[in-house]
PDB file of N, CA and C in Angstrom:
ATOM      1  N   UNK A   1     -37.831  34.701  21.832  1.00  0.00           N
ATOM      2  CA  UNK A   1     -38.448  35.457  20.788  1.00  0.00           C
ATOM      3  C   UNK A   1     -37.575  35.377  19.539  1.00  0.00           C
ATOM      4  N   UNK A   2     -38.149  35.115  18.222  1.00  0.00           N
ATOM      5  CA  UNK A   2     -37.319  34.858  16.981  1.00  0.00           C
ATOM      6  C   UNK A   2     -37.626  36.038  16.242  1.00  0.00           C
ATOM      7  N   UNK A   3     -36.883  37.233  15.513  1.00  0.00           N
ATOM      8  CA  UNK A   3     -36.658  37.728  14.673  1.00  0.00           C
ATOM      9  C   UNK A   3     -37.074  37.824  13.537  1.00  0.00           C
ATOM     10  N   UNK A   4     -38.101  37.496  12.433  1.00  0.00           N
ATOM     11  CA  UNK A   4     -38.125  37.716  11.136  1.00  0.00           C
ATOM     12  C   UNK A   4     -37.253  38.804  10.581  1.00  0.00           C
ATOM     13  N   UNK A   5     -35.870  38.412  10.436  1.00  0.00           N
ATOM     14  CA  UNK A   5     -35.147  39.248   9.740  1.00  0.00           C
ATOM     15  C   UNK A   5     -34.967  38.942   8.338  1.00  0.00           C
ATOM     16  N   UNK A   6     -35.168  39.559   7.335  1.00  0.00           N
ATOM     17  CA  UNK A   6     -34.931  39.024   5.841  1.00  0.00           C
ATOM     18  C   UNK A   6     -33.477  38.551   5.526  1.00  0.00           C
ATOM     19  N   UNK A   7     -32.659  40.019   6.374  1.00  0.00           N
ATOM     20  CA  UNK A   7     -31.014  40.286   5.629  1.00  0.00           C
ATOM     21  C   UNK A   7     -30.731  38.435   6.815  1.00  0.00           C
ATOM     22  N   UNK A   8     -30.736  38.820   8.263  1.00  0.00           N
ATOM     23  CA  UNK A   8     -30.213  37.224   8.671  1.00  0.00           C
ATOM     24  C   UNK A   8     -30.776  35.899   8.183  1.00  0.00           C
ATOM     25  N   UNK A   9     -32.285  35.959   7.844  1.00  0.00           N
ATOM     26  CA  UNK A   9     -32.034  34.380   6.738  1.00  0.00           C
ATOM     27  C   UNK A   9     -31.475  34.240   5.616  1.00  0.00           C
ATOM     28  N   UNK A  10     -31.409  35.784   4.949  1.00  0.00           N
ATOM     29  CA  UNK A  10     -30.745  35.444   3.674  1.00  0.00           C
ATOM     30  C   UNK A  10     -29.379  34.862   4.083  1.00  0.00           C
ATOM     31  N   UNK A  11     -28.613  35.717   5.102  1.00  0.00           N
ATOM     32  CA  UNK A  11     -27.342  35.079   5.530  1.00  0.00           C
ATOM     33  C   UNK A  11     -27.418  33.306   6.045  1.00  0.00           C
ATOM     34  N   UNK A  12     -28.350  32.727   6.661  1.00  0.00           N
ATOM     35  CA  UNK A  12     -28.188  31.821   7.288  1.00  0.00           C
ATOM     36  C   UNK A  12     -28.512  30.838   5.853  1.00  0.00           C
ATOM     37  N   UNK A  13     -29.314  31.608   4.968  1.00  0.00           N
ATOM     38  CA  UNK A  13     -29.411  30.200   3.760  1.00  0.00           C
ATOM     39  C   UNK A  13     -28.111  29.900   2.668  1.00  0.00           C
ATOM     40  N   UNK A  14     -27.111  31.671   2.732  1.00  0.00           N
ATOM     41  CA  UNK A  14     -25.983  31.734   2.177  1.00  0.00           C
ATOM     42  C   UNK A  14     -24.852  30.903   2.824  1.00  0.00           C
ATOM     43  N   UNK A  15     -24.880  30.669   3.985  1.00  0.00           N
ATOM     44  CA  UNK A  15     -24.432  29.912   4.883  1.00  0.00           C
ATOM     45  C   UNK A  15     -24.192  28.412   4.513  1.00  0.00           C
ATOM     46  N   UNK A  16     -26.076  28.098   5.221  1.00  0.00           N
ATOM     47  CA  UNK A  16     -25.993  26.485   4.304  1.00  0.00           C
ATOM     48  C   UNK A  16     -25.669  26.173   3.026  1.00  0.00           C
ATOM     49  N   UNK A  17     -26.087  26.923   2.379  1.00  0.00           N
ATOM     50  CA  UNK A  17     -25.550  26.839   0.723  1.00  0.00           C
ATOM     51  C   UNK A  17     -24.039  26.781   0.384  1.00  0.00           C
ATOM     52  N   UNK A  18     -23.685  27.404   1.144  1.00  0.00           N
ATOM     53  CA  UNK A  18     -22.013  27.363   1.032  1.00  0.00           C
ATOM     54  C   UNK A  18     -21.152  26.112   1.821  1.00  0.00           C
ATOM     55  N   UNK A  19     -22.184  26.029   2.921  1.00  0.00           N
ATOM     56  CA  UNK A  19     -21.770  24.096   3.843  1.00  0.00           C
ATOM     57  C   UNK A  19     -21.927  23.180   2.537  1.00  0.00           C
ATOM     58  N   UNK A  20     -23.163  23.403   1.758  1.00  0.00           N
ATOM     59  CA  UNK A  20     -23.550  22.420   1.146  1.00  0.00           C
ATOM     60  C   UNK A  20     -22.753  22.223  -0.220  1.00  0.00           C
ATOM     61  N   UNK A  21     -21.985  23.548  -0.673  1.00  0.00           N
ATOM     62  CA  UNK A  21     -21.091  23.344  -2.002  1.00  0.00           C
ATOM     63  C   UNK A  21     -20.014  22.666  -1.330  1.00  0.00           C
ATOM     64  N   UNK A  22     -19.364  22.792  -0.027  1.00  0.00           N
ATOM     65  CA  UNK A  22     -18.077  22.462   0.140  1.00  0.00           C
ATOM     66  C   UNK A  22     -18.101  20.981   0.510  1.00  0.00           C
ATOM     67  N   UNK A  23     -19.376  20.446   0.936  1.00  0.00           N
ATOM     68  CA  UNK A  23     -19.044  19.068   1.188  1.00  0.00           C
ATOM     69  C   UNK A  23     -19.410  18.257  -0.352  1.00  0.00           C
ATOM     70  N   UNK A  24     -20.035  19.273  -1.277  1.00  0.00           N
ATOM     71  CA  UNK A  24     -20.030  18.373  -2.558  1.00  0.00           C
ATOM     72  C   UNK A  24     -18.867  18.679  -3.238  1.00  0.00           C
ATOM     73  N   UNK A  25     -17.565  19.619  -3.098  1.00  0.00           N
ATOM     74  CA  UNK A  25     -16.853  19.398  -3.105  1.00  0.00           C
ATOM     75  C   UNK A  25     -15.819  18.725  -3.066  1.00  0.00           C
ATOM     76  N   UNK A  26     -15.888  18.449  -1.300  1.00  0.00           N
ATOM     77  CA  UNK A  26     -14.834  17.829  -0.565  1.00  0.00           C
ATOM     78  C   UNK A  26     -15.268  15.923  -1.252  1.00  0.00           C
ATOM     79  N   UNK A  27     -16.113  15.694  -1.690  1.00  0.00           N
ATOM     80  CA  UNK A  27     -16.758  14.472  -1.960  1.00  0.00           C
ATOM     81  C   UNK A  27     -16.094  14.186  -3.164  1.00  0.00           C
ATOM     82  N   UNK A  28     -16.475  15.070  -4.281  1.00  0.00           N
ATOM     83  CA  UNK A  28     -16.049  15.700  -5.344  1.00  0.00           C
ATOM     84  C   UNK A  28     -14.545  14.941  -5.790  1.00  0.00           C
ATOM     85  N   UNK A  29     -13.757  15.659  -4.944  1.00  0.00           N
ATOM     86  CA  UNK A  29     -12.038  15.578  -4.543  1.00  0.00           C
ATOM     87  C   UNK A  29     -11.523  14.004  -4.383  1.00  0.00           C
ATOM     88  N   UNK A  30     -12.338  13.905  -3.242  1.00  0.00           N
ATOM     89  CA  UNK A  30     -12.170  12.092  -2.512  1.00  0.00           C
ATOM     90  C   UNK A  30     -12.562  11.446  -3.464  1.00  0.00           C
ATOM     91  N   UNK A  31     -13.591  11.616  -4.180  1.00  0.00           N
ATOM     92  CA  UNK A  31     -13.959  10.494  -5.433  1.00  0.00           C
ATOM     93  C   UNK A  31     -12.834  10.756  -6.504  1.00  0.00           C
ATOM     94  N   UNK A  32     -12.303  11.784  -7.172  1.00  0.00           N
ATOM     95  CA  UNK A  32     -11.382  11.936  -8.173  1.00  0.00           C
ATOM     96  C   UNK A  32     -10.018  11.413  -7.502  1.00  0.00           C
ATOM     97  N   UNK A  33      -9.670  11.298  -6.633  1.00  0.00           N
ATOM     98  CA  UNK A  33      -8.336  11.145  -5.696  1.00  0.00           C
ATOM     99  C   UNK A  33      -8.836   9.581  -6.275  1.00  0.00           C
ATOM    100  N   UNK A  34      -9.292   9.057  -5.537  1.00  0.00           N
ATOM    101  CA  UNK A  34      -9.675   7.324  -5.590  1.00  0.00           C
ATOM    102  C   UNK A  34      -9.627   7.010  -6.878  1.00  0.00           C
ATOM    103  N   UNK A  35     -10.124   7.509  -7.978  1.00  0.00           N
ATOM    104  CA  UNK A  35      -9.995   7.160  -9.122  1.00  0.00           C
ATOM    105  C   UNK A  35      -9.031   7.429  -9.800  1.00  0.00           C
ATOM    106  N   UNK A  36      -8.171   8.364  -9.546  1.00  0.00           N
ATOM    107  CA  UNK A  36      -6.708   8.673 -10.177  1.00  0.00           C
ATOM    108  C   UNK A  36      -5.843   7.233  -9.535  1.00  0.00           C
ATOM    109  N   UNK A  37      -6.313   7.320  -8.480  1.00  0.00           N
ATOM    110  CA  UNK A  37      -5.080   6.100  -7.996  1.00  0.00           C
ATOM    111  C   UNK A  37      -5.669   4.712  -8.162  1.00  0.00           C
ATOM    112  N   UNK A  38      -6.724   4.662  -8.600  1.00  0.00           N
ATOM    113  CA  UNK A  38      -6.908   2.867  -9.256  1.00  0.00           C
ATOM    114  C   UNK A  38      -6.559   3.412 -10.506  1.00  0.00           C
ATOM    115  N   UNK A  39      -6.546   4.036 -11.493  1.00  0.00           N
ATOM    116  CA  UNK A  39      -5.643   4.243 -12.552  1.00  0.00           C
ATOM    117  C   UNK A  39      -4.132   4.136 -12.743  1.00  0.00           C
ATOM    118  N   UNK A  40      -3.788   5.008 -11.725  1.00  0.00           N
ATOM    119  CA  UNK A  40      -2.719   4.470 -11.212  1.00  0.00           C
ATOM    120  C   UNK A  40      -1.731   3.070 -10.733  1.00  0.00           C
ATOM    121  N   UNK A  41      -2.516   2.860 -10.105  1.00  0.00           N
ATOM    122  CA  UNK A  41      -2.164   0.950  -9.457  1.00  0.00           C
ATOM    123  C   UNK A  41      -2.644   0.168 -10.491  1.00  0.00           C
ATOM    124  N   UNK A  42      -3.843   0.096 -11.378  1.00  0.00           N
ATOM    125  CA  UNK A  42      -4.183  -0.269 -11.946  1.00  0.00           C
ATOM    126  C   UNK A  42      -3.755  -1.441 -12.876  1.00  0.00           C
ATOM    127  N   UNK A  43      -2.510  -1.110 -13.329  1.00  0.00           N
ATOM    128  CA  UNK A  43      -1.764  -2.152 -13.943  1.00  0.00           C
ATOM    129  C   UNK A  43      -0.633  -2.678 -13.281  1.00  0.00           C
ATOM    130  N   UNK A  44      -0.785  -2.418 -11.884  1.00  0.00           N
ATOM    131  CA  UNK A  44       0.820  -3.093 -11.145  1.00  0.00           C
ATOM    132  C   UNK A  44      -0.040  -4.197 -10.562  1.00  0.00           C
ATOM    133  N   UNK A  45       0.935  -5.025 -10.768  1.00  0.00           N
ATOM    134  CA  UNK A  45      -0.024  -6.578 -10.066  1.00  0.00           C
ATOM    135  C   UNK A  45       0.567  -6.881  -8.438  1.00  0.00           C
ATOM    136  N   UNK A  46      -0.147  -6.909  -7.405  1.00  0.00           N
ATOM    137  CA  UNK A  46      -0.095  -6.706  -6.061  1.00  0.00           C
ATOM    138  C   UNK A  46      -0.356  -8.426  -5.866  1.00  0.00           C
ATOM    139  N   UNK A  47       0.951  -9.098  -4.931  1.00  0.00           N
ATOM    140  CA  UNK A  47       0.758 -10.239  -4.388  1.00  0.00           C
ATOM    141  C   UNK A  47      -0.120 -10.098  -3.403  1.00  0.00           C
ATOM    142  N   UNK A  48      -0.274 -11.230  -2.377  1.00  0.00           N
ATOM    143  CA  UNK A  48      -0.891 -11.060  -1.350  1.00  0.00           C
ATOM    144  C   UNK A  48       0.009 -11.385  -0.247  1.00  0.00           C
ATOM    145  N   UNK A  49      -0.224 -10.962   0.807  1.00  0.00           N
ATOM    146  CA  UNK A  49       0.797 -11.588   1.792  1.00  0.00           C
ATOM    147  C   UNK A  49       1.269 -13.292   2.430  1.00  0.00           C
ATOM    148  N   UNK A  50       0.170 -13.538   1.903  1.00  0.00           N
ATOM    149  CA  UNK A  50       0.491 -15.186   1.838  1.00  0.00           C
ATOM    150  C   UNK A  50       1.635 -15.509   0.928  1.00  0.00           C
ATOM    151  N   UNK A  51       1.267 -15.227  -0.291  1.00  0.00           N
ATOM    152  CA  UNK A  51       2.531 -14.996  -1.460  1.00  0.00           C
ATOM    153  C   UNK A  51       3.249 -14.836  -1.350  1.00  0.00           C
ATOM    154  N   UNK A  52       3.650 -13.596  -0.560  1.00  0.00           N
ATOM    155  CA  UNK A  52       4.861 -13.424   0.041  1.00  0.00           C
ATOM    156  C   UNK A  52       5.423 -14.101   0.750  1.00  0.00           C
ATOM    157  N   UNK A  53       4.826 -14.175   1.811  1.00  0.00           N
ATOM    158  CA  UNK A  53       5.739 -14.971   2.808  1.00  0.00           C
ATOM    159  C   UNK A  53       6.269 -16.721   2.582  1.00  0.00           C
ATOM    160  N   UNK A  54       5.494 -16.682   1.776  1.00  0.00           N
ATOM    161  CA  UNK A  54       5.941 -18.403   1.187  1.00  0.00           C
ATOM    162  C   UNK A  54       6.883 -18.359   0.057  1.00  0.00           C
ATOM    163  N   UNK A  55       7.250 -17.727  -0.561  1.00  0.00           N
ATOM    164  CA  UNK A  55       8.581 -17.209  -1.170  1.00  0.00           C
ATOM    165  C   UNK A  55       9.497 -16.791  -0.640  1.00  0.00           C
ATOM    166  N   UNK A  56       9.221 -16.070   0.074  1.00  0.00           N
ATOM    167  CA  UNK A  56      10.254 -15.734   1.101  1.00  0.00           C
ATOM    168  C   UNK A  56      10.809 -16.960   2.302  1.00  0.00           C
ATOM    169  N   UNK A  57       9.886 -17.954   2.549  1.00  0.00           N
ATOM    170  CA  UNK A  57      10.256 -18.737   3.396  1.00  0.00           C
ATOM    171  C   UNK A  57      11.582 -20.019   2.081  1.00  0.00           C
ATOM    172  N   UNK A  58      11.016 -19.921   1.156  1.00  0.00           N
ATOM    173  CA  UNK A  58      11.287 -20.331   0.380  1.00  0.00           C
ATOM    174  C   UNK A  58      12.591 -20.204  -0.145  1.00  0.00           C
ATOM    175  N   UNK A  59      12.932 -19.132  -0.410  1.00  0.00           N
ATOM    176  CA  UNK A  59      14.295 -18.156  -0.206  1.00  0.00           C
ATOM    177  C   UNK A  59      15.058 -18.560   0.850  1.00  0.00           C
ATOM    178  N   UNK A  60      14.698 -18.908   1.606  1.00  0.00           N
ATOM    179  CA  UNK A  60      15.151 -18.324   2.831  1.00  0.00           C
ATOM    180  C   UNK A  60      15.931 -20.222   3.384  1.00  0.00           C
ATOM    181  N   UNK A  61      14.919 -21.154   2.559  1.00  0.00           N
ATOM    182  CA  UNK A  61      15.338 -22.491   2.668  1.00  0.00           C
ATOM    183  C   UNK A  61      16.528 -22.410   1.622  1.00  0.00           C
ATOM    184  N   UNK A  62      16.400 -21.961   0.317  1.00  0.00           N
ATOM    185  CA  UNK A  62      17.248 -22.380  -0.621  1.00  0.00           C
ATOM    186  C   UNK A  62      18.682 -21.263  -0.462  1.00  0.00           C
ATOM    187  N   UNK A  63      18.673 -20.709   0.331  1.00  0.00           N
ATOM    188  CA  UNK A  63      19.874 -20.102   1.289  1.00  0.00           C
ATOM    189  C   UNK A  63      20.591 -21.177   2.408  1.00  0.00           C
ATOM    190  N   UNK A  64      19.650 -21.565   2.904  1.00  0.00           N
ATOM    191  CA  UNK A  64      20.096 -22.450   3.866  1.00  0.00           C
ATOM    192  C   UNK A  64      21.074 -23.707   2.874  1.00  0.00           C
ATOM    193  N   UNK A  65      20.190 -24.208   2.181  1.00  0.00           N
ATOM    194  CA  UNK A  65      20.374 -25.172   1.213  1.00  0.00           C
ATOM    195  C   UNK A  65      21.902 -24.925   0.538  1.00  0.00           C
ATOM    196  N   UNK A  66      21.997 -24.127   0.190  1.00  0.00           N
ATOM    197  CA  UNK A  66      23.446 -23.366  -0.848  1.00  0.00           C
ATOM    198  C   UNK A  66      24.017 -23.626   0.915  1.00  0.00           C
ATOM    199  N   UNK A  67      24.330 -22.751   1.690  1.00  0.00           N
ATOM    200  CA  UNK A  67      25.235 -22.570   2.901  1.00  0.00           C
ATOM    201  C   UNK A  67      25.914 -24.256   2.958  1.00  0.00           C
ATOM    202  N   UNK A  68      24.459 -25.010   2.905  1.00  0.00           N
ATOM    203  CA  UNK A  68      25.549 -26.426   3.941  1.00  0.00           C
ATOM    204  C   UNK A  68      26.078 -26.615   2.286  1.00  0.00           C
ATOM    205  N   UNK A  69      25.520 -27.107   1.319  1.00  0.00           N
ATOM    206  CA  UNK A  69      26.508 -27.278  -0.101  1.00  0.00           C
ATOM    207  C   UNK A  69      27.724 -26.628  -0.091  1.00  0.00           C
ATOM    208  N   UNK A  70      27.997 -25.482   0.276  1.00  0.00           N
ATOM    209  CA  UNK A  70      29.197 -24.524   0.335  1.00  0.00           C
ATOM    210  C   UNK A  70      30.155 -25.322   1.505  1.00  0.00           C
ATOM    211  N   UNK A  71      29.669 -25.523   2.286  1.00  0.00           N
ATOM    212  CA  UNK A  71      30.361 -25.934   3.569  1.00  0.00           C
ATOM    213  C   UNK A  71      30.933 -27.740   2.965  1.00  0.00           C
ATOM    214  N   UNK A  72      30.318 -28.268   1.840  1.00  0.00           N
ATOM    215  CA  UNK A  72      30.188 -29.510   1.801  1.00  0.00           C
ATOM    216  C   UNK A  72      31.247 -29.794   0.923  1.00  0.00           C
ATOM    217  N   UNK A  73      31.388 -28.588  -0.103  1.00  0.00           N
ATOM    218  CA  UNK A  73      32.532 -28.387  -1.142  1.00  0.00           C
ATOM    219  C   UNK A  73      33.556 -28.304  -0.313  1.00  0.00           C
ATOM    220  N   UNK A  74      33.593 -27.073   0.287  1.00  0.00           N
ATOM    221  CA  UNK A  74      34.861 -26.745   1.425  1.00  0.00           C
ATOM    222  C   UNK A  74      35.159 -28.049   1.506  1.00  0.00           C
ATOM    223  N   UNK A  75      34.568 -29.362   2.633  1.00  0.00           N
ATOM    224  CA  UNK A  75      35.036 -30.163   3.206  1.00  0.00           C
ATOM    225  C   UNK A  75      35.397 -31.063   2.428  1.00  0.00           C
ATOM    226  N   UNK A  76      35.235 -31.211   0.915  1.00  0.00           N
ATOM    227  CA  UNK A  76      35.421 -32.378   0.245  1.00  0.00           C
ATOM    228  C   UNK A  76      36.749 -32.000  -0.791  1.00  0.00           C
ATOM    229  N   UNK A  77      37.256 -30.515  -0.689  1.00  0.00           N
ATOM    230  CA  UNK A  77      38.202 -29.917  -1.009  1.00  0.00           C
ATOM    231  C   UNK A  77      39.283 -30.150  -0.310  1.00  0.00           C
ATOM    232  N   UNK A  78      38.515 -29.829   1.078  1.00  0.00           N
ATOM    233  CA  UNK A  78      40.104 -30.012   2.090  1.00  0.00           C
ATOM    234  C   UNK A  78      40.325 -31.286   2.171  1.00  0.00           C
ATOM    235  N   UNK A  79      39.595 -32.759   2.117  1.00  0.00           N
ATOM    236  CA  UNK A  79      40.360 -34.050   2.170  1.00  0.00           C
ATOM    237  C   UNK A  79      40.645 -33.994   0.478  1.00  0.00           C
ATOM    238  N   UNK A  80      40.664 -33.491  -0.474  1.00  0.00           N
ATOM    239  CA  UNK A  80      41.445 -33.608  -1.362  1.00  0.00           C
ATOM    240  C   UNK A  80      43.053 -32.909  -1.519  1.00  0.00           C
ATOM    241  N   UNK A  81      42.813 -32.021  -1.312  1.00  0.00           N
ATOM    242  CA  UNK A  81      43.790 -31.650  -0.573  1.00  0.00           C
ATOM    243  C   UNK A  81      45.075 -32.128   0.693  1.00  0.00           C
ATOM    244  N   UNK A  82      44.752 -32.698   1.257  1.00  0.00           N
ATOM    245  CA  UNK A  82      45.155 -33.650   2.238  1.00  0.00           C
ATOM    246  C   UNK A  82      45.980 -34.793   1.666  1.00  0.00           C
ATOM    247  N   UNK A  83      45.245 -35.466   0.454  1.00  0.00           N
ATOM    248  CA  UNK A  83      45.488 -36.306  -0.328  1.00  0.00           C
ATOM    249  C   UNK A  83      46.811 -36.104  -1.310  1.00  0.00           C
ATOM    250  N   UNK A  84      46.930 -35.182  -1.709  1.00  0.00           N
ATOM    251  CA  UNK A  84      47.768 -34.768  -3.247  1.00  0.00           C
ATOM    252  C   UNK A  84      49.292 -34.339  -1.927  1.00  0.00           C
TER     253      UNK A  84
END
């Protein structure tokens, strides 16, 4: 058996009405959040990870590269050395 109560639908439509401000709210929020932060990032320029890592591998050769050169000086120092 259902009730025709005036005062409980008024409550149950104050209810939805109030579900319904807070999720246009909460929407509200999430959309201004998102748009503050592409404003934000906006002008920083973001590689990609491919980018990265091929610079970095890159790096990572011309480290190697310097090490044996270093090692190559050393050795061409010490037979001068040897010499004098």
């Amino acid at each position: 058996m259902q009730s025709e109560n005036p005062i409980v639908a008024d409550l149950v439509k104050l209810a939805n009405a109030a579900a319904g401000t807070f999720a246009g709210m909460t929407r509200e929020a999430r959309d201004g959040a998102r748009e503050r932060m592409r404003e934000a990032f906006g002008g920083i320029d973001f590689v990609s990870r491919e980018e990265f890592d091929a610079v970095k591998d890159m790096a990572a050769r011309a480290r190697e590269d310097g090490d044996k050169l270093a090692a190559r000086i050393a050795a061409l120092e010490a037979k001068l050395a040897d010499r004098t």
